[in-house]
C-alpha atoms as a PDB file:
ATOM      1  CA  UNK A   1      37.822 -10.039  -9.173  1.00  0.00           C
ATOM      2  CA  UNK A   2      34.359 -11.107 -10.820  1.00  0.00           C
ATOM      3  CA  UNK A   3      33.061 -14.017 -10.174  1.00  0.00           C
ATOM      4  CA  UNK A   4      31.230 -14.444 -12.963  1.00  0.00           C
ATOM      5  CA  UNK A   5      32.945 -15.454 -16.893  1.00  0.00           C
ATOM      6  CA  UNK A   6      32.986 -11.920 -19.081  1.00  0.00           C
ATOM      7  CA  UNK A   7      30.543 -12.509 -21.580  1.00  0.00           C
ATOM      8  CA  UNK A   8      30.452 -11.443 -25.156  1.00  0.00           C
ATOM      9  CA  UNK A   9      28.380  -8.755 -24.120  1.00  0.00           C
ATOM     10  CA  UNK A  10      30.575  -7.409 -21.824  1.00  0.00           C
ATOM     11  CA  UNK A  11      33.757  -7.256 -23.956  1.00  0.00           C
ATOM     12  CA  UNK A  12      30.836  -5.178 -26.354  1.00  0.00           C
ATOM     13  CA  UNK A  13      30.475  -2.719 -23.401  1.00  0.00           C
ATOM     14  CA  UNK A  14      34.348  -2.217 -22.594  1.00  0.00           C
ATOM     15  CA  UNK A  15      35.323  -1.679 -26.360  1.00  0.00           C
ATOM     16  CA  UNK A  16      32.537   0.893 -26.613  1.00  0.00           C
ATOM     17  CA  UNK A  17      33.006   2.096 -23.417  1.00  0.00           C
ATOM     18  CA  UNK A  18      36.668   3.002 -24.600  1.00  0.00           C
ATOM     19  CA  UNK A  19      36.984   3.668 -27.896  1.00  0.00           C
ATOM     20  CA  UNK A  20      33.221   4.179 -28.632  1.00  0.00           C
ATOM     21  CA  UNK A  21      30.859   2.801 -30.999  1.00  0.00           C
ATOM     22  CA  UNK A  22      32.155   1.552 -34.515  1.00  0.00           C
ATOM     23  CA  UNK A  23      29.613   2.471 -37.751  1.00  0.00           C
ATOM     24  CA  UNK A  24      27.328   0.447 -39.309  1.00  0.00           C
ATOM     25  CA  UNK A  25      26.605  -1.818 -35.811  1.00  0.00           C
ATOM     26  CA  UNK A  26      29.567  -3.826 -36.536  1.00  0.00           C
ATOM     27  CA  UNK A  27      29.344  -5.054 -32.610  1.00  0.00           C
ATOM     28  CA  UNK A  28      25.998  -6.357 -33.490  1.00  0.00           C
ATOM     29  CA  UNK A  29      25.930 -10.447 -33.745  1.00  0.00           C
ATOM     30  CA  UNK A  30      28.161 -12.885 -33.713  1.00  0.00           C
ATOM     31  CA  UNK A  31      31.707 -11.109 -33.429  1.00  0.00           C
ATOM     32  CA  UNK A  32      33.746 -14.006 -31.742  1.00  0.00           C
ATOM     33  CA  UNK A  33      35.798 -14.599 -34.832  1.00  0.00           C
ATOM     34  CA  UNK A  34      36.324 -11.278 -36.169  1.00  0.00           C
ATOM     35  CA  UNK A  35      39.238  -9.509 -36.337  1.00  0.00           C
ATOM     36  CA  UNK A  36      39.487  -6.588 -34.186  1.00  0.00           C
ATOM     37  CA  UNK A  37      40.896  -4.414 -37.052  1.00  0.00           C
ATOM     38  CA  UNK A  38      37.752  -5.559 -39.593  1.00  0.00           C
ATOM     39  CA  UNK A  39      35.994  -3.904 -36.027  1.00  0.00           C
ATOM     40  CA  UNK A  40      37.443  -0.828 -36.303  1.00  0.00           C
ATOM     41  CA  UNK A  41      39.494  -1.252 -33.301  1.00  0.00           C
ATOM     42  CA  UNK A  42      43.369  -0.302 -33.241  1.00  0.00           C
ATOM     43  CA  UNK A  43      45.960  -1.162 -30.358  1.00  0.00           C
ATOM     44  CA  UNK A  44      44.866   2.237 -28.240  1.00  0.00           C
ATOM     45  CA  UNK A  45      41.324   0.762 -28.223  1.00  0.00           C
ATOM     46  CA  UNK A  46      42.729  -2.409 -27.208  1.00  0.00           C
ATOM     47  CA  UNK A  47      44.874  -0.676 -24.351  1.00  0.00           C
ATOM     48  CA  UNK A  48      42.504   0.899 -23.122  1.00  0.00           C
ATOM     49  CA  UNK A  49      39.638  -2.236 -23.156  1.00  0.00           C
ATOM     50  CA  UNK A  50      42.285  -4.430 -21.229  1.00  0.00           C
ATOM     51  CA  UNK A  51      42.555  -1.830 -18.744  1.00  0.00           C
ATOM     52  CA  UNK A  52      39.043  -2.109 -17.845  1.00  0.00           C
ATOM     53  CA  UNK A  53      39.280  -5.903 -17.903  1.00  0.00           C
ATOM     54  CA  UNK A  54      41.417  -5.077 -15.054  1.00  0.00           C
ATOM     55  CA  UNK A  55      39.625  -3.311 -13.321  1.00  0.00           C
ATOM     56  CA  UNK A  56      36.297  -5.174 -13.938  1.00  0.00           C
ATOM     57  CA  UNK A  57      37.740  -8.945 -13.748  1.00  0.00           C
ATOM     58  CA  UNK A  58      40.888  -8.174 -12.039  1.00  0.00           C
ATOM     59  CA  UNK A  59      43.021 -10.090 -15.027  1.00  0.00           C
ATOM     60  CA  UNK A  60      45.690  -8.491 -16.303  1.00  0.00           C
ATOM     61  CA  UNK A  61      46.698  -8.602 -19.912  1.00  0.00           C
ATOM     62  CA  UNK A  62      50.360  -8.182 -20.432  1.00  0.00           C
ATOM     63  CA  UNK A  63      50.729  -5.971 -23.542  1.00  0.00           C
ATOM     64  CA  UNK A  64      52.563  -8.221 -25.438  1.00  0.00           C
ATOM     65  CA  UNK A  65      49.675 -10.514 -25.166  1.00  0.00           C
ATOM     66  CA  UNK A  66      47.446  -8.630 -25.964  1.00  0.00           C
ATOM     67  CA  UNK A  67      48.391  -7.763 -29.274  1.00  0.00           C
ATOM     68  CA  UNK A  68      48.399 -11.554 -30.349  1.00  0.00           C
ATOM     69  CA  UNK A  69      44.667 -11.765 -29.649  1.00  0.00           C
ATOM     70  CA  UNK A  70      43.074 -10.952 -32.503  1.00  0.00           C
ATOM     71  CA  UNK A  71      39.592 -11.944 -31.569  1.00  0.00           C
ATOM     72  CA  UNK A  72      36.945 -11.134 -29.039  1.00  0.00           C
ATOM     73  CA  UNK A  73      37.329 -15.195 -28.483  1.00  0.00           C
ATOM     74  CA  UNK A  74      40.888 -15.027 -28.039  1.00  0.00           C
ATOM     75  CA  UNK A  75      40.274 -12.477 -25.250  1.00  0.00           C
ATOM     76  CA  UNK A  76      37.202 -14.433 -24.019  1.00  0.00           C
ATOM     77  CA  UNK A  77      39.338 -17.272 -23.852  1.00  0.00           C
ATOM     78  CA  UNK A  78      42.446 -15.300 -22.271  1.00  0.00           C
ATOM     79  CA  UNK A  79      40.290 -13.774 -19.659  1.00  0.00           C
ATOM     80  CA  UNK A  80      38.174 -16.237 -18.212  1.00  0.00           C
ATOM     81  CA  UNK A  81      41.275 -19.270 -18.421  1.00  0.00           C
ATOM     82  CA  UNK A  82      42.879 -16.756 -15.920  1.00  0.00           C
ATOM     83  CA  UNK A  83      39.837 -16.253 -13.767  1.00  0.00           C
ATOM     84  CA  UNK A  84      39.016 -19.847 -13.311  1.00  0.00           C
ATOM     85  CA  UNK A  85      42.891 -20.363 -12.511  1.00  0.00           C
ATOM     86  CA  UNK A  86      43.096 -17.743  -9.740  1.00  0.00           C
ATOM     87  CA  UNK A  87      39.463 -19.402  -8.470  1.00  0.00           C
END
């Protein structure tokens, strides 16, 4: 497990990382609040990035969760509440 939060930049780096970059720079900025779909990224995307989360912060994101969060800060949120629990 990491023992450091996952950053913004991070979850910017796993979404690329598996599902690759969206046009236009859309990752670029402040994201927190955007929608994943206004991203470009559908529910395989999203499978796959919690995967890595997984494997990179050793939190597992039940797939029922994970299609409520909508967000990069939902998953922000999600991901490093866990971490700090399991601390």
């Amino acid at each position: 497990m990491a023992t450091t939060p996952m950053t913004l930049d991070d979850l910017r780096r796993m979404l690329t990382e598996a599902a690759g970059e969206p046009e236009h720079g859309v990752l670029a900025g402040d994201i927190e609040d955007t929608e994943f779909e206004a991203l470009g990224y559908d529910s395989l995307a999203l499978l796959e990035t919690a995967a890595l989360i997984t494997q990179e912060f050793g939190v597992r994101i039940a797939d029922e969760d994970l299609f409520e969060l909508r967000t990069p800060r939902a998953v922000l949120d999600l991901v490093n509440g866990a971490a700090a629990q399991a601390r």
